[in-house]
Protein backbone atom coordinates (compact mmCIF):
# COMPACT_ATOMS: atom_id res chain seq x y z
CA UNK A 1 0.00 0.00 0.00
CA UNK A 2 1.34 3.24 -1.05
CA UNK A 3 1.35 6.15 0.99
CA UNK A 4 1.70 10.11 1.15
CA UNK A 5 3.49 12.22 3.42
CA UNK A 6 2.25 15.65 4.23
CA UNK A 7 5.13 18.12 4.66
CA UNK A 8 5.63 19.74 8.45
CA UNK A 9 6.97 22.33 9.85
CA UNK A 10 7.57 25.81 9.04
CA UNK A 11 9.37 26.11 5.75
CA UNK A 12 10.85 29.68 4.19
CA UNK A 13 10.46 30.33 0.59
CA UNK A 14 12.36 33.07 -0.63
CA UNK A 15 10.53 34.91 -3.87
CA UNK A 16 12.25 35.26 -7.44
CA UNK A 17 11.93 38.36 -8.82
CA UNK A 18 12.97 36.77 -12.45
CA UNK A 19 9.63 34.90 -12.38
CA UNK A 20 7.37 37.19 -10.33
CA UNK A 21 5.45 40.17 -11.22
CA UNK A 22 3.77 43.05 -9.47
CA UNK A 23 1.28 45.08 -11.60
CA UNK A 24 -1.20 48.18 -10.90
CA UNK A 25 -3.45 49.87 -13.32
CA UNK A 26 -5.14 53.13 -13.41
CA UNK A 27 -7.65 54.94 -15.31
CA UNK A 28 -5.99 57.91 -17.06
CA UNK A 29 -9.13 60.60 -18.07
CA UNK A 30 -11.52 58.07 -16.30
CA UNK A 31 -11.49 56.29 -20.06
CA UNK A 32 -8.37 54.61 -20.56
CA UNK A 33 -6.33 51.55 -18.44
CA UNK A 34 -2.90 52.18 -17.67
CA UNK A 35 -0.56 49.69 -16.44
CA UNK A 36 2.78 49.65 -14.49
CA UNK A 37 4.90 47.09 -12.88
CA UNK A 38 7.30 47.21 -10.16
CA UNK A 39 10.64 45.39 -11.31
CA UNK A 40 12.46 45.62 -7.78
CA UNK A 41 10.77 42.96 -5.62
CA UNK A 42 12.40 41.26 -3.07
CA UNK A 43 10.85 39.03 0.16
CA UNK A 44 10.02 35.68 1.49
CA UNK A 45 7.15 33.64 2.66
CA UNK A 46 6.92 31.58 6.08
CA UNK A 47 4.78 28.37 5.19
CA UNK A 48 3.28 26.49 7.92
CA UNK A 49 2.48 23.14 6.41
CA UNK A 50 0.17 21.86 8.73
CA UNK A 51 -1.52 25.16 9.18
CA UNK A 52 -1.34 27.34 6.28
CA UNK A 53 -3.60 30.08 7.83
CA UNK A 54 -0.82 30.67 10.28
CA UNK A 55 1.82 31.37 6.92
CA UNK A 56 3.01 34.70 6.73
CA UNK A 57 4.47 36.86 3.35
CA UNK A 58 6.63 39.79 3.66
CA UNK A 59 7.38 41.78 0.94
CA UNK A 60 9.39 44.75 -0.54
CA UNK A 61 9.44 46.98 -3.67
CA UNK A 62 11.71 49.81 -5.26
CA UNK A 63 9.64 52.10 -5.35
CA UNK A 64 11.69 53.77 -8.22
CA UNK A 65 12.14 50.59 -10.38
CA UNK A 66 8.35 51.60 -11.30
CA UNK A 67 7.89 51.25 -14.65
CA UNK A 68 4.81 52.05 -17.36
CA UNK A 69 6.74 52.05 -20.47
CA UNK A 70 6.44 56.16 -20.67
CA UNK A 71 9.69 57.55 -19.13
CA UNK A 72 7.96 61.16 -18.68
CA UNK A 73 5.03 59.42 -16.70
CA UNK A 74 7.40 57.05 -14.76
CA UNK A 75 9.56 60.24 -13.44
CA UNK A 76 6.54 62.09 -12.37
CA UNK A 77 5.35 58.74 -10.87
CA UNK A 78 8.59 59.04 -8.35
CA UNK A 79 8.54 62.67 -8.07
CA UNK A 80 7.23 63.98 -4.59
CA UNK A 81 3.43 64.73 -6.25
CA UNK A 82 3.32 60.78 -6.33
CA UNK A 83 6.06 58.36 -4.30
CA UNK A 84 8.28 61.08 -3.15
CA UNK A 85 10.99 58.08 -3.83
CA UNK A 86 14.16 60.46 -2.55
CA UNK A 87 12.58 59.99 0.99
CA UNK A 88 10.54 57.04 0.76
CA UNK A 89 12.39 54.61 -1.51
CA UNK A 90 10.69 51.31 -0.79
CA UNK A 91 7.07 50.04 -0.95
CA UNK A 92 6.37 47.09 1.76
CA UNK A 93 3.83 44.66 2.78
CA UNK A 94 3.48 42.37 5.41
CA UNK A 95 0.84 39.95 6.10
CA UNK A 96 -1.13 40.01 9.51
CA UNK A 97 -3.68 37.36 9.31
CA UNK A 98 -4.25 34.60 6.44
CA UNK A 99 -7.86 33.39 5.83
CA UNK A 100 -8.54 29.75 4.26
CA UNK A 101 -4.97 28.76 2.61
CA UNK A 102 -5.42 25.24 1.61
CA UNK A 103 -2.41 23.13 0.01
CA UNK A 104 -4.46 22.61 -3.15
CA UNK A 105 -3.74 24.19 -6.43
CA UNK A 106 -6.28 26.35 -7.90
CA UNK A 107 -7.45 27.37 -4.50
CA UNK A 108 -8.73 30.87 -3.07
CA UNK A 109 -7.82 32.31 0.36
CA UNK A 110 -7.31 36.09 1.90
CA UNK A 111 -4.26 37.61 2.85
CA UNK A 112 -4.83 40.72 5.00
CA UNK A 113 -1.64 42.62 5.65
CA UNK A 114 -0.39 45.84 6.39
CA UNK A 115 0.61 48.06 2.62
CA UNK A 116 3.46 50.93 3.36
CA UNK A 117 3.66 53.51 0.77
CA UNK A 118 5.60 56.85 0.83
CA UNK A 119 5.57 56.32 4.91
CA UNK A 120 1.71 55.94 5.18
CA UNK A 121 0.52 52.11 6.54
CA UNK A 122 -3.11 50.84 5.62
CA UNK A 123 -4.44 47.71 5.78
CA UNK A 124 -5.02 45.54 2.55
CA UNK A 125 -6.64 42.55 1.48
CA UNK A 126 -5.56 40.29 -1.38
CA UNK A 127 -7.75 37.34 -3.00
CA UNK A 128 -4.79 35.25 -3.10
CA UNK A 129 -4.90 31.43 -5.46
CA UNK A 130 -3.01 28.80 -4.64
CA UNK A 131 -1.30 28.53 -8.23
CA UNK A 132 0.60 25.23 -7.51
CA UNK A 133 4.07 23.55 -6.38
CA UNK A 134 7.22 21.69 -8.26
CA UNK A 135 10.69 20.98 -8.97
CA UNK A 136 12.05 23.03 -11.60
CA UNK A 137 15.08 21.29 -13.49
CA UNK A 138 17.79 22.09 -11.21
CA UNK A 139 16.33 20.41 -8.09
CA UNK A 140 14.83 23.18 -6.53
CA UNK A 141 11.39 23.16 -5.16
CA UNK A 142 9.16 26.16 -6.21
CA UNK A 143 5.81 27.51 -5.09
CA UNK A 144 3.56 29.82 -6.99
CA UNK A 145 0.60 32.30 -6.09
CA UNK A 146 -1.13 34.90 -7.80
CA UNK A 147 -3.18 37.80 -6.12
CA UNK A 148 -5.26 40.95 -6.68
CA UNK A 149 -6.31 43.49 -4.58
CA UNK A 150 -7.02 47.37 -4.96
CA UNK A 151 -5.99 50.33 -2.76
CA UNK A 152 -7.46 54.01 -2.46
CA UNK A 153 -4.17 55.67 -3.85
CA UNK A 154 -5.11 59.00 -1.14
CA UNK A 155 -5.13 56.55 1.92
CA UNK A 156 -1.14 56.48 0.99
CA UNK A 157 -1.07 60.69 0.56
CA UNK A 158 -0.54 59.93 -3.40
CA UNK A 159 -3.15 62.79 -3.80
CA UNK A 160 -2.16 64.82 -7.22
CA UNK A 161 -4.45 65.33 -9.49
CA UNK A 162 -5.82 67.38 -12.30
CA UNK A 163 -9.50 68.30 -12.66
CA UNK A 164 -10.77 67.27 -16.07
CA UNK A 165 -13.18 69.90 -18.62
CA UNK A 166 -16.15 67.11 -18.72
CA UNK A 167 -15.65 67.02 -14.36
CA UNK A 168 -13.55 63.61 -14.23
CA UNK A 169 -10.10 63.51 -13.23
CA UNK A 170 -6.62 62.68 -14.83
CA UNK A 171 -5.61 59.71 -12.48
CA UNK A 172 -8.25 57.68 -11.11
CA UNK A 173 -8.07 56.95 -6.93
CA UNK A 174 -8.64 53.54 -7.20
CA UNK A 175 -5.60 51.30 -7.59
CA UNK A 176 -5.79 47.77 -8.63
CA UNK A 177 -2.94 45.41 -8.01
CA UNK A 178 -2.18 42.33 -9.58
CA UNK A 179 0.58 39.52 -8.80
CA UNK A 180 2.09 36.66 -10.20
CA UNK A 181 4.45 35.27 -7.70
CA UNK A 182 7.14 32.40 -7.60
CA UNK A 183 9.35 31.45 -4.37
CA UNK A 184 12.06 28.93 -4.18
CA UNK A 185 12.73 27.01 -0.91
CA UNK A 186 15.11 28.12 0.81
C-alpha cells in the first residue's frame, strides 16, 4: 500500500523576482487603463504546512524601479506629487492574518496585511490562489501564487491630481494590483 506524506513544519520560501510580477493599473481621463509594474521585488514567505492560515508573506518593492513604459510618466510617478521616492524609496507589505490557505492548487484564500507607501501604513486585502508547487530542473522546489487586490491611492497621501473639462479627473483613486508570484525554498 502506497502512501503520502504531508510536509511539516515551518518552511521559508524566498521569492524570485525573475519569475514574479507586481502590476497596478489606473484609469488615465476616467477612459483609458494604464498599467505599471514594479521590477524591484524582493521578500520571502513563512509556510506552515500543517496550518497554512498561520503562513506569513513579507514583501518589498523599489519604489523607483516603477515602470509604465512612458519615461515622462514614470519620473513624475517618483517625483514627490506621487512616491516622493528620494525619501521614501521602498514600498512594503506584510501579512497580519491569512484566511482559508489550503495546500491545493487552484485554491482561493485572503491575505490581510499591512501596505506601506511613501511612509503611510493601511491595511489591505488580497484574493490570493493557490497557483501550484514543483521541482524546476535544477532540483529546486518552487511555489507559486497569484493575487489581486485594490488600494485608495489618497489613503497612501498619493493625492495629485488634475481636474478634467467634462468634471472627471486625470488619475483615477482607485488602484488595482495584480501579482504573479514564484518562491524557491530556501
Amino acid at each position: 500500500m502506497a502512501t503520502t506524506t504531508q510536509p511539516t513544519g515551518t518552511t521559508t520560501w524566498n521569492i524570485d523576482p525573475a519569475h514574479t510580477t507586481v502590476e497596478f493599473s489606473a484609469k488615465h481621463m476616467m477612459i483609458t487603463t494604464v498599467k505599471g509594474r514594479l521590477k524591484d521585488v524582493q521578500g520571502s514567505i513563512q509556510v506552515d504546512e500543517q496550518n497554512p492560515d498561520r503562513s506569513s508573506v513579507e514583501v518589498s518593492f523599489g519604489a523607483g524601479s516603477i515602470d509604465t513604459g512612458v519615461e515622462q510618466r514614470d519620473g513624475h510617478l517618483v517625483s514627490a506629487d506621487f512616491l516622493d521616492v528620494a525619501n521614501h524609496p521602498r514600498i512594503t507589505f506584510k501579512s497580519k492574518r491569512i484566511d482559508g490557505a489550503r495546500p491545493e492548487a487552484g485554491k482561493e484564500f485572503t491575505v490581510i496585511g499591512d501596505l506601506t507607501i511613501r511612509g503611510t501604513t493601511r491595511e489591505v486585502k488580497l484574493t490570493t490562489t493557490y497557483e501550484g508547487r514543483g521541482r524546476d530542473p535544477w532540483g529546486g522546489e518552487r511555489v507559486s501564487f497569484s493575487a489581486d487586490g485594490k488600494v485608495d491611492r489618497r489613503d497612501f497621501g498619493l493625492v495629485w491630481n488634475q481636474t478634467l473639462e467634462t468634471g472627471g479627473i486625470l488619475v483615477s483613486n482607485d488602484i488595482k494590483i495584480h501579482i504573479e508570484a514564484q518562491a524557491v525554498r530556501a
